[in-house]
C-alpha atoms as a PDB file:
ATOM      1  CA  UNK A   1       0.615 -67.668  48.165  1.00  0.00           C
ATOM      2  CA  UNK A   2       0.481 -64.528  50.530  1.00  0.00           C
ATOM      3  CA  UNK A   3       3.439 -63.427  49.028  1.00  0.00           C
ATOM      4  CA  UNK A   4       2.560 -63.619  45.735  1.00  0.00           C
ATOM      5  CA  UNK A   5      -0.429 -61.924  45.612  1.00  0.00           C
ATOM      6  CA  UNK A   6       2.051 -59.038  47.293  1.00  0.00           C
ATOM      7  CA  UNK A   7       3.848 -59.061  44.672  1.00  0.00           C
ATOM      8  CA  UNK A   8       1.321 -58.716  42.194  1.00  0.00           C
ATOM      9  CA  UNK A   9      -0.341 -55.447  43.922  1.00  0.00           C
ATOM     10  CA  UNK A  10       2.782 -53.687  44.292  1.00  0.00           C
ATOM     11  CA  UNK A  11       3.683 -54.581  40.010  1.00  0.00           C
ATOM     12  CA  UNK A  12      -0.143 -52.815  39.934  1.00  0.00           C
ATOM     13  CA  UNK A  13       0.613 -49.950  42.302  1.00  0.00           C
ATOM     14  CA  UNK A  14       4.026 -49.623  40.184  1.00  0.00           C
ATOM     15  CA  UNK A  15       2.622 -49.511  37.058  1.00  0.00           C
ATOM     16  CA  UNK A  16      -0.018 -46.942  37.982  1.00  0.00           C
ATOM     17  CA  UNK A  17       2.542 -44.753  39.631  1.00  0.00           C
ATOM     18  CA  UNK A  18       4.650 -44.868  36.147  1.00  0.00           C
ATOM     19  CA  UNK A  19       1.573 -44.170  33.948  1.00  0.00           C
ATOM     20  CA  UNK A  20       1.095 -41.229  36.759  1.00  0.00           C
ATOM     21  CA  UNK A  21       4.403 -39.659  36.054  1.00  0.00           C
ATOM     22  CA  UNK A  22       4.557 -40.380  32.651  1.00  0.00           C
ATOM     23  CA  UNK A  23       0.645 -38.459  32.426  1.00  0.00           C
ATOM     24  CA  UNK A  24       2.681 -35.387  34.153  1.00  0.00           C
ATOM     25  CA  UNK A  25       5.823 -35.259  32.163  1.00  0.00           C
ATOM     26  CA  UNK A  26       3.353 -35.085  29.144  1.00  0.00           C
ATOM     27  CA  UNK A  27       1.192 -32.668  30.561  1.00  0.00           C
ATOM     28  CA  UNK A  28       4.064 -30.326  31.705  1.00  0.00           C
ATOM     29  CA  UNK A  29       5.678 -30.855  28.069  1.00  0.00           C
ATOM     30  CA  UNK A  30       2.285 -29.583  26.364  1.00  0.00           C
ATOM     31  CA  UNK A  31       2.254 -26.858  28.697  1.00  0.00           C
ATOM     32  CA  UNK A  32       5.884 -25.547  28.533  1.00  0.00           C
ATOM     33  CA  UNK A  33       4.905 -25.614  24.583  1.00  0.00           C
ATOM     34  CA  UNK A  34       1.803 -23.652  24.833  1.00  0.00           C
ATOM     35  CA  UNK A  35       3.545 -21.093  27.113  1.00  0.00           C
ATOM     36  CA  UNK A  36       6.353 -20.620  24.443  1.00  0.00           C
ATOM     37  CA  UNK A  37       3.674 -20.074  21.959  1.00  0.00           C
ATOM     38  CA  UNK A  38       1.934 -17.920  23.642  1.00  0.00           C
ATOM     39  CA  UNK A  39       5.174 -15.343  24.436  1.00  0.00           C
ATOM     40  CA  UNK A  40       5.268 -15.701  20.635  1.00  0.00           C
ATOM     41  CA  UNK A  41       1.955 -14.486  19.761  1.00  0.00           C
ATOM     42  CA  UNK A  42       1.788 -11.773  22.544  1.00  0.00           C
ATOM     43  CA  UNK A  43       4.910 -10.518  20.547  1.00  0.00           C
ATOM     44  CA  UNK A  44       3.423 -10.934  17.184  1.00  0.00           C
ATOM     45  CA  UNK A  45       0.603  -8.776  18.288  1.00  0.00           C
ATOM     46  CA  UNK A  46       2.238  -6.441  20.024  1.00  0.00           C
ATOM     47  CA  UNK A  47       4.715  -5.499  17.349  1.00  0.00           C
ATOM     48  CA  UNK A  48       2.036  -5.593  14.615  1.00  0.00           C
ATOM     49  CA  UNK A  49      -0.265  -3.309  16.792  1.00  0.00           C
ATOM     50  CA  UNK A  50       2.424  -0.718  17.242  1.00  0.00           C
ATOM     51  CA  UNK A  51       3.059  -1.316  21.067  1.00  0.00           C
ATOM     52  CA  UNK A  52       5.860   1.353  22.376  1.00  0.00           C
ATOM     53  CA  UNK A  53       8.854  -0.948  21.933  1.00  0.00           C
ATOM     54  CA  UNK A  54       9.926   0.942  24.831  1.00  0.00           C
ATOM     55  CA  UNK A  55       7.577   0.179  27.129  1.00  0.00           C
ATOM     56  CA  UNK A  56       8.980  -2.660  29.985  1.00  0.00           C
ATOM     57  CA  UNK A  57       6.162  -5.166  28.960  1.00  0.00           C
ATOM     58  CA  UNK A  58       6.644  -5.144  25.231  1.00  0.00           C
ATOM     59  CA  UNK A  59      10.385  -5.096  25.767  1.00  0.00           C
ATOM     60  CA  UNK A  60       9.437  -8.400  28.028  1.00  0.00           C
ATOM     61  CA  UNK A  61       7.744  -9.965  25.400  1.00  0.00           C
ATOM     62  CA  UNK A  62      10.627  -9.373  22.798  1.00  0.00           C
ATOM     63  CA  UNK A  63      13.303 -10.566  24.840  1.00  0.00           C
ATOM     64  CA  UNK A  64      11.616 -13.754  25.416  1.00  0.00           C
ATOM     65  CA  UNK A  65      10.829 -14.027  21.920  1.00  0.00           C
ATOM     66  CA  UNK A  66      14.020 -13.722  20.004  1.00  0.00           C
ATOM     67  CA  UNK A  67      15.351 -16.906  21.765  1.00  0.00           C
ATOM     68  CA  UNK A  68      12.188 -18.994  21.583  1.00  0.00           C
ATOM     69  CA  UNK A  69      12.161 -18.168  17.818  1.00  0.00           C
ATOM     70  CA  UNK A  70      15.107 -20.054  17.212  1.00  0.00           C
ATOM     71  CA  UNK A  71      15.995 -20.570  13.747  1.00  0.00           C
ATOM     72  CA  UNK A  72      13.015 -19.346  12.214  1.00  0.00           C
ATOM     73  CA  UNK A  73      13.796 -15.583  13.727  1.00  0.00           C
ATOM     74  CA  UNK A  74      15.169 -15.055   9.712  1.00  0.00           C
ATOM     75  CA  UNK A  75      13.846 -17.596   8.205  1.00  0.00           C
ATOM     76  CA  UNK A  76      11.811 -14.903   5.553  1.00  0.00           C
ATOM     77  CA  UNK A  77      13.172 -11.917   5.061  1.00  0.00           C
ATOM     78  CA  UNK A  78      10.228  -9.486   4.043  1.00  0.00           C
ATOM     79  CA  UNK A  79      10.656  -5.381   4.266  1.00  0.00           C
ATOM     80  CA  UNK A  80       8.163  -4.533   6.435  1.00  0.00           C
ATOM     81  CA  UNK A  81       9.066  -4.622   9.785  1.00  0.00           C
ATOM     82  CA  UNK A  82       5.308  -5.775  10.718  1.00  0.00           C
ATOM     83  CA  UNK A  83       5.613  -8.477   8.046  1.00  0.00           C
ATOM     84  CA  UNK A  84       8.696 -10.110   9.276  1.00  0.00           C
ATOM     85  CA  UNK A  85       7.910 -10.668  12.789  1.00  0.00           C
ATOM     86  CA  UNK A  86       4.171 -11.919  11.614  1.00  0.00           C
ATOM     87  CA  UNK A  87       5.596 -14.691   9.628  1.00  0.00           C
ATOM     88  CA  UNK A  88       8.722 -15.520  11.073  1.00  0.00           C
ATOM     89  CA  UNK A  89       7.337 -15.443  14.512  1.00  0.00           C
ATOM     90  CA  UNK A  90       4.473 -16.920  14.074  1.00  0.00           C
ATOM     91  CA  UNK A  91       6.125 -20.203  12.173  1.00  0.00           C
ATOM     92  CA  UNK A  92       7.838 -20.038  14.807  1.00  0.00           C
ATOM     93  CA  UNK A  93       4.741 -20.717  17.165  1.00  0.00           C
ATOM     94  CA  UNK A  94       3.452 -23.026  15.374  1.00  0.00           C
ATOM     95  CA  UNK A  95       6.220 -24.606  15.475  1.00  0.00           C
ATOM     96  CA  UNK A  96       6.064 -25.100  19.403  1.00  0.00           C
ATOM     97  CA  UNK A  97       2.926 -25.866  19.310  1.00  0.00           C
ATOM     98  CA  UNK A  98       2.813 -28.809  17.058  1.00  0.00           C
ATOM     99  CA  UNK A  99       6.272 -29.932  18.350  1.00  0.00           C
ATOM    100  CA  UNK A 100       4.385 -29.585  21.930  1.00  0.00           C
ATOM    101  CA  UNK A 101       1.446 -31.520  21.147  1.00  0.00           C
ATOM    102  CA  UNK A 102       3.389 -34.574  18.883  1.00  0.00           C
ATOM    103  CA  UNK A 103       6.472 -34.969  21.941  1.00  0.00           C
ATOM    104  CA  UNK A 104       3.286 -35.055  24.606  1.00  0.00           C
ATOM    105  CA  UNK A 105       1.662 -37.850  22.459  1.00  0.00           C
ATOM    106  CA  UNK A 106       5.041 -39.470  21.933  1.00  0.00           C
ATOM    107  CA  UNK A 107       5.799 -39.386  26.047  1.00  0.00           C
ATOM    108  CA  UNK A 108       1.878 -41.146  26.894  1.00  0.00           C
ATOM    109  CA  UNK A 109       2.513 -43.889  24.456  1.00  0.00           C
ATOM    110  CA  UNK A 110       5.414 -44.930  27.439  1.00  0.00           C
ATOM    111  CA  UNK A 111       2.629 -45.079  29.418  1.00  0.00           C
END
């Protein structure tokens, strides 16, 4: 009987250990999405304020940008420079943000 009431507390400490982890993983994937979001919208308000695009902490922000924009980078194609990265940039960060906040609900349903 000893045994099996072992057995049962360590199922319990196993299964609160898993929902744990799988609390983490979530949290870190919301985070990792707001981060790339906010890279984005540092950039989006740095180019649409007229930071020196030469200056190391715009040039920062861009470079981390571009790749985070993925596919949306050219998604719109408007002339003005200001225009572009606004819209296409800032789907773009919506984009992580949503995707963020649906895989983090997705991951705690495991739980």
């Amino acid at each position: 009987m000893a045994q099996h009431a072992e057995s049962g507390r360590s199922s319990e400490s196993a299964g609160v250990t898993r929902a744990q982890v799988v609390g983490i993983v979530a949290s870190v994937v919301r985070w990792v999405g707001l981060l790339c979001t906010l890279i984005l919208v540092i950039h989006i308000l740095l180019t649409v304020g007229n930071a020196n695009p030469n200056n190391g902490i715009t040039s920062f922000f861009a470079s981390w940008a571009d790749p985070l924009a993925l596919g949306f980078r050219d998604l719109f194609t408007p002339s003005d420079p200001k225009a572009f990265v606004l819209v296409n940039y800032g789907i773009a960060a919506l984009f992580w943000l949503i995707a963020a906040s649906v895989l983090a609900k997705i991951i705690r349903r495991f739980a």
